[in-house]
C-alpha atoms as a PDB file:
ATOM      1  CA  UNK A   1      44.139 -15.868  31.083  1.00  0.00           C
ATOM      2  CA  UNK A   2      44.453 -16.782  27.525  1.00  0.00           C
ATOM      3  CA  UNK A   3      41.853 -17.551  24.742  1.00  0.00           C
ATOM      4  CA  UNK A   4      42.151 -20.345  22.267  1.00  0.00           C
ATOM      5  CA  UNK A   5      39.866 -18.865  19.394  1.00  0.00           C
ATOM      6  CA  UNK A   6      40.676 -22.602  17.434  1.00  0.00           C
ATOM      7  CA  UNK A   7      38.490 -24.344  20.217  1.00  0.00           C
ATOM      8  CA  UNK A   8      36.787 -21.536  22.416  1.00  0.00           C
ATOM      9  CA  UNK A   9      38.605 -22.209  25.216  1.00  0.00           C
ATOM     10  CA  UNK A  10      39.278 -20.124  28.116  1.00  0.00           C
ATOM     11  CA  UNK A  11      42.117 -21.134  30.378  1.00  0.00           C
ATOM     12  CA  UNK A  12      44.174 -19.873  33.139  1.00  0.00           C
ATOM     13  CA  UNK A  13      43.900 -18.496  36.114  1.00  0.00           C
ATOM     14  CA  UNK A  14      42.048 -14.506  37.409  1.00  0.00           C
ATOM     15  CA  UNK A  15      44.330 -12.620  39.124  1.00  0.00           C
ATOM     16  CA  UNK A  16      43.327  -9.181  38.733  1.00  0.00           C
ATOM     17  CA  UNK A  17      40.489  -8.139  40.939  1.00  0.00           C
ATOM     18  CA  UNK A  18      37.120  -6.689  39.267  1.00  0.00           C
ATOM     19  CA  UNK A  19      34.572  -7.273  37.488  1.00  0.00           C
ATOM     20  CA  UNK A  20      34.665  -8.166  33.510  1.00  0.00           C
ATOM     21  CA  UNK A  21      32.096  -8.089  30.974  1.00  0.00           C
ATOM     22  CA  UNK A  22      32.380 -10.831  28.092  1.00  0.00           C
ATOM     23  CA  UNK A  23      30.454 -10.663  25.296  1.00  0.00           C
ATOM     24  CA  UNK A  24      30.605 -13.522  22.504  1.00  0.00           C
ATOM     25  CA  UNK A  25      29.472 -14.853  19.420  1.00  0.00           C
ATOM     26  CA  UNK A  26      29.321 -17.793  17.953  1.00  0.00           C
ATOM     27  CA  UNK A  27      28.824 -18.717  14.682  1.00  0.00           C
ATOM     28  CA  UNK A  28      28.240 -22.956  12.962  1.00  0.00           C
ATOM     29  CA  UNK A  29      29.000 -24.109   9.432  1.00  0.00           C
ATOM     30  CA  UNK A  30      26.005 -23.115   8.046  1.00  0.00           C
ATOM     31  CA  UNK A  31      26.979 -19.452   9.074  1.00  0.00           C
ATOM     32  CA  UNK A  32      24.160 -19.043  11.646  1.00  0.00           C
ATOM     33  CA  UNK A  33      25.349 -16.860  14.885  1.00  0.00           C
ATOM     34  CA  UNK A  34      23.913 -16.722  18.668  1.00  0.00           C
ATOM     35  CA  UNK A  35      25.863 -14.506  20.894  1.00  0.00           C
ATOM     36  CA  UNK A  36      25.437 -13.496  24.835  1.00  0.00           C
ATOM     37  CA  UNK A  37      27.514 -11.784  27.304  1.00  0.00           C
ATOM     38  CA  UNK A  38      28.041 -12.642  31.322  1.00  0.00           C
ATOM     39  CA  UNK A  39      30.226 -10.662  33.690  1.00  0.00           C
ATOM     40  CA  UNK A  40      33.588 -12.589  34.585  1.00  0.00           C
ATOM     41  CA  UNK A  41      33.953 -11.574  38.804  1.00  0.00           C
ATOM     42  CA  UNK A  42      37.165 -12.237  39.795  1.00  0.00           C
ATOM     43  CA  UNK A  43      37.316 -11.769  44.225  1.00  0.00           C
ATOM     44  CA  UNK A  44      40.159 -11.186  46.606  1.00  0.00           C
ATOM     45  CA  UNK A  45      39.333 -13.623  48.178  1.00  0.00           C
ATOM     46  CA  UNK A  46      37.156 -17.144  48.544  1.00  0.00           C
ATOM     47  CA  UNK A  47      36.476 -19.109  51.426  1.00  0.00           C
ATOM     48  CA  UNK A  48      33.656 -22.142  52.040  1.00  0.00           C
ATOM     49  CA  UNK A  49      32.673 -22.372  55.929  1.00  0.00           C
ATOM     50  CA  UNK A  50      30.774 -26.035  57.216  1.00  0.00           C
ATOM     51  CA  UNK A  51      29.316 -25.939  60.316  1.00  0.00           C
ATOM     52  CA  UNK A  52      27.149 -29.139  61.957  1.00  0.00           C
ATOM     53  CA  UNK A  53      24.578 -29.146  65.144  1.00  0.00           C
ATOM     54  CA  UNK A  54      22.728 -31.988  66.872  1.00  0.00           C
ATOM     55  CA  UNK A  55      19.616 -31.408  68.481  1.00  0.00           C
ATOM     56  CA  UNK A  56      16.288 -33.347  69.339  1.00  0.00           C
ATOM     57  CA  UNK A  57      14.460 -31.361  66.836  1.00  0.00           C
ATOM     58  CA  UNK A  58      15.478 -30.926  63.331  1.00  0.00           C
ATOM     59  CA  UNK A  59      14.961 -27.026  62.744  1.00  0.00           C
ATOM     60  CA  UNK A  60      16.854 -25.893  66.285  1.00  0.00           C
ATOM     61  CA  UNK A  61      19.703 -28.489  64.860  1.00  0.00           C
ATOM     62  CA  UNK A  62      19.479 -26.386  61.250  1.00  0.00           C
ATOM     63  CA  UNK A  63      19.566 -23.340  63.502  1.00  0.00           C
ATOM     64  CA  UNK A  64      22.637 -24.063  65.590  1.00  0.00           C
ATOM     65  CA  UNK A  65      24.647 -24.575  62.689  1.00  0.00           C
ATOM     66  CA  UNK A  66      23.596 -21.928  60.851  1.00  0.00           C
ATOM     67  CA  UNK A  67      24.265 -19.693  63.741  1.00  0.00           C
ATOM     68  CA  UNK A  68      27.703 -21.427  64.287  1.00  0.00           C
ATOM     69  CA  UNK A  69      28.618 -21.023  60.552  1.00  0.00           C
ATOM     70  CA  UNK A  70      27.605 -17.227  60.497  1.00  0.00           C
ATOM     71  CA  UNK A  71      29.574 -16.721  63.683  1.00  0.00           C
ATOM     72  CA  UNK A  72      32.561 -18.560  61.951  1.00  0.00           C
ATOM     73  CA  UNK A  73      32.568 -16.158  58.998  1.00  0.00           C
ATOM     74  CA  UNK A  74      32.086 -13.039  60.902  1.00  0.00           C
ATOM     75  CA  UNK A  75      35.353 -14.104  63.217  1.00  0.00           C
ATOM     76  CA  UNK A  76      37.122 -14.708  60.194  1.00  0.00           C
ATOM     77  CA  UNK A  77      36.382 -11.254  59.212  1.00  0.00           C
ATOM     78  CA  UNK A  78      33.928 -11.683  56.643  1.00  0.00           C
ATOM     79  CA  UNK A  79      30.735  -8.843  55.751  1.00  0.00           C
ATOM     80  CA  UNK A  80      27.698 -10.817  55.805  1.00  0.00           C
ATOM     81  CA  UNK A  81      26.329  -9.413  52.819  1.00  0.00           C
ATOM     82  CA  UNK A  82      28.885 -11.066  50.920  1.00  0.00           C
ATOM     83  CA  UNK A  83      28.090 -14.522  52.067  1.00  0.00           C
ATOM     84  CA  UNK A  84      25.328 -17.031  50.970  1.00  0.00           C
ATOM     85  CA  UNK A  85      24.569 -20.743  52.214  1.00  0.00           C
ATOM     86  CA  UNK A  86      25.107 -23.101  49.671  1.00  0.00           C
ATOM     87  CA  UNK A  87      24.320 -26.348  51.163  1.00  0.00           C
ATOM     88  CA  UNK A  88      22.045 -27.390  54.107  1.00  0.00           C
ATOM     89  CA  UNK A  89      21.525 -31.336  55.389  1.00  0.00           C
ATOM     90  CA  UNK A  90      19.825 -32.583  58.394  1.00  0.00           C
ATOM     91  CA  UNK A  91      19.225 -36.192  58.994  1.00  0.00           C
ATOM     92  CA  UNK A  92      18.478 -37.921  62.024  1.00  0.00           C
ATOM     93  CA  UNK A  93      21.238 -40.137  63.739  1.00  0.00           C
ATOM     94  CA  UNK A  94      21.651 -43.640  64.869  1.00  0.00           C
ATOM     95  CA  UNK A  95      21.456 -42.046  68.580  1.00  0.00           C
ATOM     96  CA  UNK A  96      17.544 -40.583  67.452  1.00  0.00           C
ATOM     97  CA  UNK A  97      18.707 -36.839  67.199  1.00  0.00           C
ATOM     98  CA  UNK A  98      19.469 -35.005  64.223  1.00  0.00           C
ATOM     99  CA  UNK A  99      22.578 -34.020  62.753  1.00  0.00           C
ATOM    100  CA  UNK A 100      22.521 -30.723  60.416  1.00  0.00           C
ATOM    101  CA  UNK A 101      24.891 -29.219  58.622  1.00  0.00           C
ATOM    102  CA  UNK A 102      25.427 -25.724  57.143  1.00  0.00           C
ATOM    103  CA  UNK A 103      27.940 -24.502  54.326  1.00  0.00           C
ATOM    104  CA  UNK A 104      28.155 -20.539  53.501  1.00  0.00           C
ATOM    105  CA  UNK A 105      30.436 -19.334  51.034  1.00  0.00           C
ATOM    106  CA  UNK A 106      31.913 -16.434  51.690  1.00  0.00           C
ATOM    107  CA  UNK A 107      33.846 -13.481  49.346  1.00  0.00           C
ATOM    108  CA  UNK A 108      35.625 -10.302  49.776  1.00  0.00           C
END
């Protein structure tokens, strides 16, 4: 990773697992400063899992794919507790059921 101090820019790519603390400041013309910090997480790994369901009713389609997502990410090999849903549709179909889908991203 590299830091352009000119224009503030941070570029490149993590590759050393952990967790980072950044603290900056930033100062304007007229000499007035602001500063903050974040912590930088860089993971082992990353992966996004989409499941989708169709059911007569829209919260037992929500609920297949939910369960079919989790059970995706668990065979994978993924802990639970380092998963969180990100995205969640249902809509109902030309046929008159409803399609959801579920998306869980996943870390480790």
């Amino acid at each position: 990773m590299t830091y352009n101090p000119a224009t503030g820019l941070i570029s490149g790519t993590a590759s050393t697992v952990g967790e980072y603390d950044v603290v900056y400041i930033a100062t304007d013309a007229m000499d007035t400063s602001a500063y903050g910090s974040f912590t930088w997480i860089v993971y082992r790994e990353t992966r996004d899992f989409t499941r989708t369901a169709t059911a007569t009713k829209p919260p037992t389609a929500l609920t297949t794919a939910r369960n079919r997502v989790l059970s995706a990410a668990t065979a994978a090999g993924y802990d639970l507790s380092n998963c969180h849903e990100t995205d969640e549709n249902v809509e109902l179909n030309d046929m008159g059921t409803y399609d959801a889908t579920v998306t869980l991203f996943c870390f480790r």
